[in-house]
PDB file of N, CA and C in Angstrom:
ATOM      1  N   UNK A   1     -14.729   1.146 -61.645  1.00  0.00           N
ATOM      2  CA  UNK A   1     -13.738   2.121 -61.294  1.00  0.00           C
ATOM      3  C   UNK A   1     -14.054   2.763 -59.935  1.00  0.00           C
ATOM      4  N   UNK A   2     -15.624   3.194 -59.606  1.00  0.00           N
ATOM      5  CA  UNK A   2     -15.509   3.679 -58.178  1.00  0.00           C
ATOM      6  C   UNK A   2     -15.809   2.416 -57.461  1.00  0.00           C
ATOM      7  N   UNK A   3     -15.725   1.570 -57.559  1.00  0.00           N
ATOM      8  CA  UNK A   3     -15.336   0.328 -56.064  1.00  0.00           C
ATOM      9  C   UNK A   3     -13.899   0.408 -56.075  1.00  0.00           C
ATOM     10  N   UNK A   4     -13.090   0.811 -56.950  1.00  0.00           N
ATOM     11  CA  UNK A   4     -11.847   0.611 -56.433  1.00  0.00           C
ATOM     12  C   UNK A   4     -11.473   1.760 -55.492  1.00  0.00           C
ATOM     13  N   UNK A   5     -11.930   3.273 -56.046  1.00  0.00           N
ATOM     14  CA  UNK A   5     -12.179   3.941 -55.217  1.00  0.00           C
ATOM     15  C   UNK A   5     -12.669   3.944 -53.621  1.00  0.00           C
ATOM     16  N   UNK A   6     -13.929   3.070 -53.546  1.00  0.00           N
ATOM     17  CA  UNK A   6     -14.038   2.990 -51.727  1.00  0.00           C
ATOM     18  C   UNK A   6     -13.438   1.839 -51.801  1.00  0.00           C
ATOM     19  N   UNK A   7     -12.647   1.096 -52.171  1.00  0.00           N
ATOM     20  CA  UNK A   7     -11.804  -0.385 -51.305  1.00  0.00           C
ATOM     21  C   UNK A   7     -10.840   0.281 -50.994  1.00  0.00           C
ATOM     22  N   UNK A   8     -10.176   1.830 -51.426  1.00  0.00           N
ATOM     23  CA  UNK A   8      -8.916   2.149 -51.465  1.00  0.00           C
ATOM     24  C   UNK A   8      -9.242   3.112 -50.032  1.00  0.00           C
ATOM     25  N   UNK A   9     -10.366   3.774 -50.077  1.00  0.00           N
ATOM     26  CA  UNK A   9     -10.989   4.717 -48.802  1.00  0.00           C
ATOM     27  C   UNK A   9     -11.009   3.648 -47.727  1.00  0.00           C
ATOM     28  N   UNK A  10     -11.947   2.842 -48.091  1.00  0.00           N
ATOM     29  CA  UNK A  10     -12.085   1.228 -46.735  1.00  0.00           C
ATOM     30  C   UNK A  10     -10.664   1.483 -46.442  1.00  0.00           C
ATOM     31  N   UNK A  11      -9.537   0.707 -47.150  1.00  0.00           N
ATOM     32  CA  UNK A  11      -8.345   0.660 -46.471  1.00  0.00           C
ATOM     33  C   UNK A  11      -7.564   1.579 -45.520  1.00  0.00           C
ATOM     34  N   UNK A  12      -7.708   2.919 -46.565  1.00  0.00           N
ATOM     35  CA  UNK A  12      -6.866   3.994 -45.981  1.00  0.00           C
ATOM     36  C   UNK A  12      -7.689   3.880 -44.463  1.00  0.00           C
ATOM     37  N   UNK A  13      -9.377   3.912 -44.464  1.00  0.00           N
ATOM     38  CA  UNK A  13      -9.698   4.065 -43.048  1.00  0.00           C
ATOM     39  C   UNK A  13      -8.989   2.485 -41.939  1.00  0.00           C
ATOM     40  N   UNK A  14      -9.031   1.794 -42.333  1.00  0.00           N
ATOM     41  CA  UNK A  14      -8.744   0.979 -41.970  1.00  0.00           C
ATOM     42  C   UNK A  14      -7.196   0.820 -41.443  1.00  0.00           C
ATOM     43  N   UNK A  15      -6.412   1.334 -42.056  1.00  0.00           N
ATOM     44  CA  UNK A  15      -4.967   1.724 -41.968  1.00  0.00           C
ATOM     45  C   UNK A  15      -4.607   2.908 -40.354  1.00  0.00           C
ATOM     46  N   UNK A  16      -5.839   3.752 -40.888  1.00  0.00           N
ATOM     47  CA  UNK A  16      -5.459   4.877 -39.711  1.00  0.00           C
ATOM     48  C   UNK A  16      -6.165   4.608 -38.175  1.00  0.00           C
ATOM     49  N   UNK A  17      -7.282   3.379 -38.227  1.00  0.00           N
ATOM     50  CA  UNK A  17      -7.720   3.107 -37.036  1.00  0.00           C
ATOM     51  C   UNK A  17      -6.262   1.880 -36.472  1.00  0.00           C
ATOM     52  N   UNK A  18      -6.118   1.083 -36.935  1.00  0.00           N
ATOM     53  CA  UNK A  18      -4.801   0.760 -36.381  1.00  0.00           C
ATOM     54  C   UNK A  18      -3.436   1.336 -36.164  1.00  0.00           C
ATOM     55  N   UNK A  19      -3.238   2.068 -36.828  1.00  0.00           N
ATOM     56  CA  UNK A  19      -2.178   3.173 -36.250  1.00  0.00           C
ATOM     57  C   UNK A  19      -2.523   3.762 -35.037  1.00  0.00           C
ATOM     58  N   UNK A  20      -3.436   3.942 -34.885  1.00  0.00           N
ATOM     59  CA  UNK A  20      -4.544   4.577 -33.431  1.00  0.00           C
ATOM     60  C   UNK A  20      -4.589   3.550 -32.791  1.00  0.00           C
ATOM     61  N   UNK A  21      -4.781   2.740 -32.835  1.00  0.00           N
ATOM     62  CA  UNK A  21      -4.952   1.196 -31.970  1.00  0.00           C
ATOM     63  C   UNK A  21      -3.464   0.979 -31.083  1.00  0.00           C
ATOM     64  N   UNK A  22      -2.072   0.687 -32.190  1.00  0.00           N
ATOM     65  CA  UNK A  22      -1.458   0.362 -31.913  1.00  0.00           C
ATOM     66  C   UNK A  22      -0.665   1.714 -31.248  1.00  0.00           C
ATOM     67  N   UNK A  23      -1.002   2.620 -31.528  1.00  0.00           N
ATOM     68  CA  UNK A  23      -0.403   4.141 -30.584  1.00  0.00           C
ATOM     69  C   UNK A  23      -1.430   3.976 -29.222  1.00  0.00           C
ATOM     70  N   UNK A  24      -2.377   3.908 -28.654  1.00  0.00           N
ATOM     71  CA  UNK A  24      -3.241   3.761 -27.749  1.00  0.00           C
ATOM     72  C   UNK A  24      -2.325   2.501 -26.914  1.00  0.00           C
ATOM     73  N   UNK A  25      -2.266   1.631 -27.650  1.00  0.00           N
ATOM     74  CA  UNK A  25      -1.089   0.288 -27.199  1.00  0.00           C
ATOM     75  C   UNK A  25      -0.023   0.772 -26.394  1.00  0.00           C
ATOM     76  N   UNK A  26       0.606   1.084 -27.467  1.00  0.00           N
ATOM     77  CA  UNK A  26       2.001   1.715 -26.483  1.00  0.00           C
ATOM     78  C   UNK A  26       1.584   2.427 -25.783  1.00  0.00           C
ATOM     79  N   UNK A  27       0.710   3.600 -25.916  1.00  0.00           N
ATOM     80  CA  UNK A  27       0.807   4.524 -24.438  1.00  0.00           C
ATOM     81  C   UNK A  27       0.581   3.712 -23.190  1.00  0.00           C
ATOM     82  N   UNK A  28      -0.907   2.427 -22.944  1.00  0.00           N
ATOM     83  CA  UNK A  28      -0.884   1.598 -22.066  1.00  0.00           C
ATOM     84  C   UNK A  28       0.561   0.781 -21.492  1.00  0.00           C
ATOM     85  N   UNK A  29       1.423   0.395 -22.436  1.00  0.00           N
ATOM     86  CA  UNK A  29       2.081  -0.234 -21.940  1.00  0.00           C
ATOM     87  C   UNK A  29       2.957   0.744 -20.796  1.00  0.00           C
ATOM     88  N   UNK A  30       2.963   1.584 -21.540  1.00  0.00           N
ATOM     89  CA  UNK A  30       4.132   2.767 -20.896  1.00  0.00           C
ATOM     90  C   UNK A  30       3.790   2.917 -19.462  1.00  0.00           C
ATOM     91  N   UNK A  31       2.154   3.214 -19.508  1.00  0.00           N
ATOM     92  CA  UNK A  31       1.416   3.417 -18.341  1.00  0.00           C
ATOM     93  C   UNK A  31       1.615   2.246 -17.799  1.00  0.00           C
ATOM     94  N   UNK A  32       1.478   1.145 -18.000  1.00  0.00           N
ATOM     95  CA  UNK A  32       1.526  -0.315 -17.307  1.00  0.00           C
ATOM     96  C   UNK A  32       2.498  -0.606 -16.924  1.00  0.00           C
ATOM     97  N   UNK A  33       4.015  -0.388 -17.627  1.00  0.00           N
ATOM     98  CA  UNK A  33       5.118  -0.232 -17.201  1.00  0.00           C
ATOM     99  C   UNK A  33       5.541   0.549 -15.618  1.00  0.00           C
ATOM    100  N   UNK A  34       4.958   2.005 -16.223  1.00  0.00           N
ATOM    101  CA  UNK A  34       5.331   2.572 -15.035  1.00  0.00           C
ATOM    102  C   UNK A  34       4.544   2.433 -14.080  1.00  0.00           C
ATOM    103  N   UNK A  35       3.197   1.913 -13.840  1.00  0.00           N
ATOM    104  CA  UNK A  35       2.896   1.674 -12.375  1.00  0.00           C
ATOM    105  C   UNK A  35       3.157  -0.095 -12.314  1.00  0.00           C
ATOM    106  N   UNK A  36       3.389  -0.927 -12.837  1.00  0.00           N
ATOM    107  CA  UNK A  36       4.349  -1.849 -12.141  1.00  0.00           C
ATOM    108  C   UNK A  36       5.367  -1.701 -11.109  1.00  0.00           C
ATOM    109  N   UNK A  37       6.575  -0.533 -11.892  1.00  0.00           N
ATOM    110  CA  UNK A  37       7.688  -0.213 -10.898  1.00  0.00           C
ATOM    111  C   UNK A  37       7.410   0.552 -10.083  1.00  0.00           C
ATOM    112  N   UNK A  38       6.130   1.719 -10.027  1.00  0.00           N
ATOM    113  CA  UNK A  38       5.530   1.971  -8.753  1.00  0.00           C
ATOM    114  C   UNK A  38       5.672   1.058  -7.875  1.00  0.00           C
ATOM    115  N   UNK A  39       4.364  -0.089  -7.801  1.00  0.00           N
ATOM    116  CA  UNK A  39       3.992  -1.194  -7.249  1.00  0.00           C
ATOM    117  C   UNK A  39       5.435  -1.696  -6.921  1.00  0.00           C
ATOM    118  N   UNK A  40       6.373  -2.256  -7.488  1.00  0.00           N
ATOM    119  CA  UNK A  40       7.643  -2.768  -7.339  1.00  0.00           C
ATOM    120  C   UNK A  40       8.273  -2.005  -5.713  1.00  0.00           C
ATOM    121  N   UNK A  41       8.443  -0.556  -6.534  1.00  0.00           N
ATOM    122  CA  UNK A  41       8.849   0.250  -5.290  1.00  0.00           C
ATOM    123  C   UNK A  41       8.569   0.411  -3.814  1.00  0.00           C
ATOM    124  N   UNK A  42       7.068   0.569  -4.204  1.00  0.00           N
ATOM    125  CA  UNK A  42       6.097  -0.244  -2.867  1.00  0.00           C
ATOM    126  C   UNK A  42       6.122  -1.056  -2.307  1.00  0.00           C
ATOM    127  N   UNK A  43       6.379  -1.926  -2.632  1.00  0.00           N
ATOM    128  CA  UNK A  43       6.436  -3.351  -2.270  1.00  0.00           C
ATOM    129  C   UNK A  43       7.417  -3.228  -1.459  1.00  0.00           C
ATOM    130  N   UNK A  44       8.739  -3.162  -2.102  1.00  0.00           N
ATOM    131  CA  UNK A  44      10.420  -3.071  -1.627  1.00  0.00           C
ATOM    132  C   UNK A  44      10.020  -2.603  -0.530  1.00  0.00           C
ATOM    133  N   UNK A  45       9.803  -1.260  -0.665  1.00  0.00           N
ATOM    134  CA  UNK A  45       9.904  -0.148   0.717  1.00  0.00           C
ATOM    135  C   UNK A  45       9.106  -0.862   2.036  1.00  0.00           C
ATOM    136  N   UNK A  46       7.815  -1.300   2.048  1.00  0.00           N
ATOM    137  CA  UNK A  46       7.100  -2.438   2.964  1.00  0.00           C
ATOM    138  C   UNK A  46       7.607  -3.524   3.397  1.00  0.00           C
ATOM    139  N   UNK A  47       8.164  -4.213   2.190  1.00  0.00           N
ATOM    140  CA  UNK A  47       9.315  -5.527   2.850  1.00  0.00           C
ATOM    141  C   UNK A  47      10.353  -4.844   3.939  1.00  0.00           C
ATOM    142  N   UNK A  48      10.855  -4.135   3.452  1.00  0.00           N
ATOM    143  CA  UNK A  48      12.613  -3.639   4.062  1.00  0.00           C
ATOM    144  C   UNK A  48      12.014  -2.949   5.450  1.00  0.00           C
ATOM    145  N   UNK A  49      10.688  -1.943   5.538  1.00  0.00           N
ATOM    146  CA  UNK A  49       9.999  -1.881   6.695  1.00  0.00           C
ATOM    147  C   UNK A  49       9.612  -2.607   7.681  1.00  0.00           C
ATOM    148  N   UNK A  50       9.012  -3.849   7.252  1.00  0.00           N
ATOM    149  CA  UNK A  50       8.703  -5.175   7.999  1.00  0.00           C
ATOM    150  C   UNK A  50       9.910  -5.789   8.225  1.00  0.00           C
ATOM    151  N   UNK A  51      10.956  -5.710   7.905  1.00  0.00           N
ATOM    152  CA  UNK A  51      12.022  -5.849   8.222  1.00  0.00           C
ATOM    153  C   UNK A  51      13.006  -5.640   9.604  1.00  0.00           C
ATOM    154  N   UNK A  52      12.721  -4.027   9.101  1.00  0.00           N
ATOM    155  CA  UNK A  52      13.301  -3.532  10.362  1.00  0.00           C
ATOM    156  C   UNK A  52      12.780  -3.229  11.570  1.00  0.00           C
ATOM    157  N   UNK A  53      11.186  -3.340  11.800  1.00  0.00           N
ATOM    158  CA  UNK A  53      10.446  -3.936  12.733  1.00  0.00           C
ATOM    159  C   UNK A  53      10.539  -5.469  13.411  1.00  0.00           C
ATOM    160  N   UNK A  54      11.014  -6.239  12.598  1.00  0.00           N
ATOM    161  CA  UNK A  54      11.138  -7.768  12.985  1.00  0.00           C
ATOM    162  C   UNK A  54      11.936  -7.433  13.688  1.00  0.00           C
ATOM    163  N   UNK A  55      13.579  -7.015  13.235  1.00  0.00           N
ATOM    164  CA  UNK A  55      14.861  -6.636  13.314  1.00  0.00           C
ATOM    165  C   UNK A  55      14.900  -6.097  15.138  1.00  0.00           C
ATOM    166  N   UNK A  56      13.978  -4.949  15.244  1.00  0.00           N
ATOM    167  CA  UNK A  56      14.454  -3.866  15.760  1.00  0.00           C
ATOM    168  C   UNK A  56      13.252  -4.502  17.502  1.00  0.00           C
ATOM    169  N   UNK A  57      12.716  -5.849  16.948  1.00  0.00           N
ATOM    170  CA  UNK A  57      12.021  -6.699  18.056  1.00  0.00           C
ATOM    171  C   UNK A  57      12.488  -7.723  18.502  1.00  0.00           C
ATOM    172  N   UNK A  58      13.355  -8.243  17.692  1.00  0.00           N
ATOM    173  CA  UNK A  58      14.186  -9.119  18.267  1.00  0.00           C
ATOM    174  C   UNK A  58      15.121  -8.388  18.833  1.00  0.00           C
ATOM    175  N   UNK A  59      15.853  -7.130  18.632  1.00  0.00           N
ATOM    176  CA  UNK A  59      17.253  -6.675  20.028  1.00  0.00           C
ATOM    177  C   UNK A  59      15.953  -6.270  20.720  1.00  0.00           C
ATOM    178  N   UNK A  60      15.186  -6.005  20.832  1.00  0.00           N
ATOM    179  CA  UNK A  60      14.304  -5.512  21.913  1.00  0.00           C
ATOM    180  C   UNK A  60      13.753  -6.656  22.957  1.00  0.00           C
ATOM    181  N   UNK A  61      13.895  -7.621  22.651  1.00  0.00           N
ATOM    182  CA  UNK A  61      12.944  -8.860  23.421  1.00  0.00           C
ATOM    183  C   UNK A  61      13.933  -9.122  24.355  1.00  0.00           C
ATOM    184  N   UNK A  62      15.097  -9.036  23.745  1.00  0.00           N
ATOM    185  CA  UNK A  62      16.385  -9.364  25.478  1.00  0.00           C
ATOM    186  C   UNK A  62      16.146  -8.460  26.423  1.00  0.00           C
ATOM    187  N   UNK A  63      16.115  -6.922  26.074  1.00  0.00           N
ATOM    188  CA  UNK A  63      16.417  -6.011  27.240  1.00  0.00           C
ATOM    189  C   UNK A  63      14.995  -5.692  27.375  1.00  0.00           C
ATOM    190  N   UNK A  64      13.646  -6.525  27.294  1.00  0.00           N
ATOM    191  CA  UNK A  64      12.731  -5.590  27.636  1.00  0.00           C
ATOM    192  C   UNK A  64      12.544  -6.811  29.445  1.00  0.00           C
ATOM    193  N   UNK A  65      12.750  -7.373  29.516  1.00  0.00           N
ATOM    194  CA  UNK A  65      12.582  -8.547  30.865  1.00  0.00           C
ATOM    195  C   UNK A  65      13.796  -7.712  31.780  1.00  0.00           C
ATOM    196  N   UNK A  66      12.777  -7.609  32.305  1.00  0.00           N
ATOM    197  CA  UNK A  66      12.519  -6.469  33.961  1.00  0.00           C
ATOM    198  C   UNK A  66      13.268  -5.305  33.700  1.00  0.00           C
ATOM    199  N   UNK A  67      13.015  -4.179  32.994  1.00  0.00           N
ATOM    200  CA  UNK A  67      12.959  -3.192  32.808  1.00  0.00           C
ATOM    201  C   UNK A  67      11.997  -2.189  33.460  1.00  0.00           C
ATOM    202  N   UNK A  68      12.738  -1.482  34.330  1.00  0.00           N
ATOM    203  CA  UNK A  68      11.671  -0.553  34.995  1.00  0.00           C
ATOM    204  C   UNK A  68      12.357   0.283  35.218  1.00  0.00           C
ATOM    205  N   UNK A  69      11.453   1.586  35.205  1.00  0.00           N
ATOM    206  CA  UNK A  69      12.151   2.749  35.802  1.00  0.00           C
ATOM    207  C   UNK A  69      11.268   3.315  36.496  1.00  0.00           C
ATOM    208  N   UNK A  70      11.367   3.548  38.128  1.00  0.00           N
ATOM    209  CA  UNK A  70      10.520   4.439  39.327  1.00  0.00           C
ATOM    210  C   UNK A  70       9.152   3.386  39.519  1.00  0.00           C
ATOM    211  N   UNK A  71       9.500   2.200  39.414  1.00  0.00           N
ATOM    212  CA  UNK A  71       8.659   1.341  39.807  1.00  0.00           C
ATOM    213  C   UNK A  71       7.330   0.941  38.261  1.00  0.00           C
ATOM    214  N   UNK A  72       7.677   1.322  37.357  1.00  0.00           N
ATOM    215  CA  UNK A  72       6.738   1.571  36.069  1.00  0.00           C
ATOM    216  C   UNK A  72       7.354   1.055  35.116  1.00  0.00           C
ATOM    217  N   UNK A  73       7.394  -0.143  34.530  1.00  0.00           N
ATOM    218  CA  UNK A  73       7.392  -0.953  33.540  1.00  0.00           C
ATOM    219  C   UNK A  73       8.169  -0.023  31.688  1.00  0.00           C
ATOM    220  N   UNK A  74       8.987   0.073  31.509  1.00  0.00           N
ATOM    221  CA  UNK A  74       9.242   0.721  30.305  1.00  0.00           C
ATOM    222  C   UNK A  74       9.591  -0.197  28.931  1.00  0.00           C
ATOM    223  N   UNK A  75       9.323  -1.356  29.171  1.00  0.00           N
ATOM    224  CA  UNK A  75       9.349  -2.531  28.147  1.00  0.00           C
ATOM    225  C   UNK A  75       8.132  -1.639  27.040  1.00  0.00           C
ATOM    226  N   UNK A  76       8.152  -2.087  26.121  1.00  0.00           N
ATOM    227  CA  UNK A  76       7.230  -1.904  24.833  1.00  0.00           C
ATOM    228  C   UNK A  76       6.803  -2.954  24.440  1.00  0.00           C
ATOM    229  N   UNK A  77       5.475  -3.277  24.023  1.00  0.00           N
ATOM    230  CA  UNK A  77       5.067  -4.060  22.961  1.00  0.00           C
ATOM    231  C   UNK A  77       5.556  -3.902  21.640  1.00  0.00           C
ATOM    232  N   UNK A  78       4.967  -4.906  20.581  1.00  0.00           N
ATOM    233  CA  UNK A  78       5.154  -4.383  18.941  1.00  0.00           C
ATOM    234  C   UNK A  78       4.338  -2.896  18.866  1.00  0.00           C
ATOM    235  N   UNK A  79       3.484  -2.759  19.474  1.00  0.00           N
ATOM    236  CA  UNK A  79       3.068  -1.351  18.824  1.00  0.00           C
ATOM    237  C   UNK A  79       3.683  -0.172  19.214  1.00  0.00           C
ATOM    238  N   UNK A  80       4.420  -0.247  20.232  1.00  0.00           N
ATOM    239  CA  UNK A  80       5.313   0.770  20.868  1.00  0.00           C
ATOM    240  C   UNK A  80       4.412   1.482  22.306  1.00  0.00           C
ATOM    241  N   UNK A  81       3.098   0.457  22.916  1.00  0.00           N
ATOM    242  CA  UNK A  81       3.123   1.328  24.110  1.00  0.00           C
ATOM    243  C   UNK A  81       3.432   0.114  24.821  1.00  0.00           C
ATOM    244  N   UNK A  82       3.370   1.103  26.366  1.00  0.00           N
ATOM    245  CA  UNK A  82       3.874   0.279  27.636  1.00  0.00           C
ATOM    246  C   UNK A  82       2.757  -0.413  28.365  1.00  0.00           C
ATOM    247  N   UNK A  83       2.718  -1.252  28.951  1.00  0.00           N
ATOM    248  CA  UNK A  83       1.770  -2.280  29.268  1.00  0.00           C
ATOM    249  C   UNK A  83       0.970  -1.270  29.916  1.00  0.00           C
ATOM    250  N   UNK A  84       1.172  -0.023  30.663  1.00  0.00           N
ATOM    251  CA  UNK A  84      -0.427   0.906  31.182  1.00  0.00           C
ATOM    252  C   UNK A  84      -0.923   1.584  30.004  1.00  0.00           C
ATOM    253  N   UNK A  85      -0.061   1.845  28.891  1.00  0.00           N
ATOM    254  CA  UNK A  85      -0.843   2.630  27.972  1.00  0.00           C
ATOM    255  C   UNK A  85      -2.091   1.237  27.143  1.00  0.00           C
ATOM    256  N   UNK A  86      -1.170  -0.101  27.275  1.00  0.00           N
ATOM    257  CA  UNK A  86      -2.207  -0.862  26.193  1.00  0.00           C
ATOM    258  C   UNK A  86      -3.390  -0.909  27.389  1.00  0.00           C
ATOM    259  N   UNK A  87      -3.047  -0.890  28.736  1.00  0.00           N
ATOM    260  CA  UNK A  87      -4.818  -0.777  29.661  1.00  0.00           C
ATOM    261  C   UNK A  87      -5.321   0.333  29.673  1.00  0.00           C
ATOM    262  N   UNK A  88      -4.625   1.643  29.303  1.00  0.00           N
ATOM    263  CA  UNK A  88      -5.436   2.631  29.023  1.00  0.00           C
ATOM    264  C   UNK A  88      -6.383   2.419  27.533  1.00  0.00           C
ATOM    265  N   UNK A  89      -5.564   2.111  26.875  1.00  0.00           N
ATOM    266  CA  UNK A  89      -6.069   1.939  25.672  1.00  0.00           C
ATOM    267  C   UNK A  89      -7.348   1.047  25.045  1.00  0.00           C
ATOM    268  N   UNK A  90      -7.158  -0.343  26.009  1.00  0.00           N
ATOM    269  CA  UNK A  90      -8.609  -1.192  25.810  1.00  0.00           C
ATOM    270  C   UNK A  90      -9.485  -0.727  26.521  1.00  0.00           C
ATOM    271  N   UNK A  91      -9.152   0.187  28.132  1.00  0.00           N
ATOM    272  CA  UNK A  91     -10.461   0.672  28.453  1.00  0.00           C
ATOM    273  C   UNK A  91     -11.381   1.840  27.708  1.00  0.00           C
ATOM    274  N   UNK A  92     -10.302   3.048  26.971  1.00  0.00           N
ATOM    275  CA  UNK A  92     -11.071   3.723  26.192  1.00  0.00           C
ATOM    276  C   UNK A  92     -11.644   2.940  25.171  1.00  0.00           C
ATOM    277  N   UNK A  93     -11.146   1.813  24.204  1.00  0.00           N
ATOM    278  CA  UNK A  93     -11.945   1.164  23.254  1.00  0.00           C
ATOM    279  C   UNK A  93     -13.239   0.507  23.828  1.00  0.00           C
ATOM    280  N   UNK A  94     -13.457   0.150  25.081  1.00  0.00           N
ATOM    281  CA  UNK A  94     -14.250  -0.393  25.987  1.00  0.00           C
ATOM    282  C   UNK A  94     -15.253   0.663  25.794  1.00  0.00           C
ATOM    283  N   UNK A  95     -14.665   1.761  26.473  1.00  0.00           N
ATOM    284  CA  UNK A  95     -15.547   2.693  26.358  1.00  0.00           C
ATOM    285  C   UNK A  95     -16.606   3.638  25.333  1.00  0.00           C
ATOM    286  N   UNK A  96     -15.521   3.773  24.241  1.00  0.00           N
ATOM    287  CA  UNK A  96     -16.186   3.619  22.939  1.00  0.00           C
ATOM    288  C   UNK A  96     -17.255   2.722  22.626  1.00  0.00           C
ATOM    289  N   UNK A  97     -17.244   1.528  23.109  1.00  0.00           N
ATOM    290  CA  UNK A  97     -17.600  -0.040  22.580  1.00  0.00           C
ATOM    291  C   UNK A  97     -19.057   0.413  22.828  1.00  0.00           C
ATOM    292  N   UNK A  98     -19.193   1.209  24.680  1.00  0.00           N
ATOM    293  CA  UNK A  98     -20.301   1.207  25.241  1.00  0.00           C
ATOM    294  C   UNK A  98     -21.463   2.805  24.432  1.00  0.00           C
ATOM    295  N   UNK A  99     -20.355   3.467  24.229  1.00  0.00           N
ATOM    296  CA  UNK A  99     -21.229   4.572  23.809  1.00  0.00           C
ATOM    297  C   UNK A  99     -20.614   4.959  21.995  1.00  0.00           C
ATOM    298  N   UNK A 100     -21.903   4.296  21.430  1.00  0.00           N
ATOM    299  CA  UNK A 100     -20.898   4.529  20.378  1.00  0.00           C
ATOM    300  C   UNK A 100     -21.227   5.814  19.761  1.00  0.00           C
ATOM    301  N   UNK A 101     -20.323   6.675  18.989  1.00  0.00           N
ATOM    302  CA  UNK A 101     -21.050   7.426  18.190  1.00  0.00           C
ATOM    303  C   UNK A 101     -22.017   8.187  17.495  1.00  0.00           C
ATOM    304  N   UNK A 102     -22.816   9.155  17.635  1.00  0.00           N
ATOM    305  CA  UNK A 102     -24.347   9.119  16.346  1.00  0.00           C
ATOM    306  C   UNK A 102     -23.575   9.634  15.048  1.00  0.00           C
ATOM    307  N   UNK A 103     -23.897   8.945  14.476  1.00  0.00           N
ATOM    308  CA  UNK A 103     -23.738   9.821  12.963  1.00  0.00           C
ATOM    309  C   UNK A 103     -24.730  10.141  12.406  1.00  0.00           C
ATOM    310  N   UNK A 104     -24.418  11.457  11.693  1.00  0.00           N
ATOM    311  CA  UNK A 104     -25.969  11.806  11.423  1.00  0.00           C
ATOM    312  C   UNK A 104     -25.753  11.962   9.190  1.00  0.00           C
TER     313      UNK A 104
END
């Protein structure tokens, strides 16, 4: 009579760790769900960005050939500077290159 007693305790415990299991379940999925369509969203928004960078370089590649204003070049690269800012720019990285940093 008391083994039927703990087979009936075994179960009941046994019963309430899977109810817990399968509630722990769903909450993951929910969570898994919703940062998928995060990620999804992300994604989108980066494509449609790279997009309109491709987009917005191709009307740019006609009118940037011989563009000047006051004798100074106003064409852009993809990154958006003008051919003195990208030589300003490798000489400070130059310069960096030579003195680098201390970190302490």
């Amino acid at each position: 009579m008391f083994r039927f007693l703990r087979v009936v305790k075994r179960l009941e415990e046994a019963e309430e760790k899977l109810d817990r299991i399968e509630s722990a379940f769903k909450k993951l999925q929910v969570e898994w769900a919703d940062t998928y369509e995060k990620f999804r969203n992300l994604h989108f928004r980066v494509t449609k960005r790279a997009q309109q960078i491709e987009k917005s370089e191709a009307e740019q590649a006609p009118s940037q050939e011989g563009d000047t204003v006051g004798g100074e070049e106003t064409a852009t690269s993809g990154n958006g500077l003008s051919p003195r800012q990208i030589e300003l720019q490798s000489k400070i990285l130059a310069r960096r290159m030579r003195f680098p940093r201390q970190t302490q």
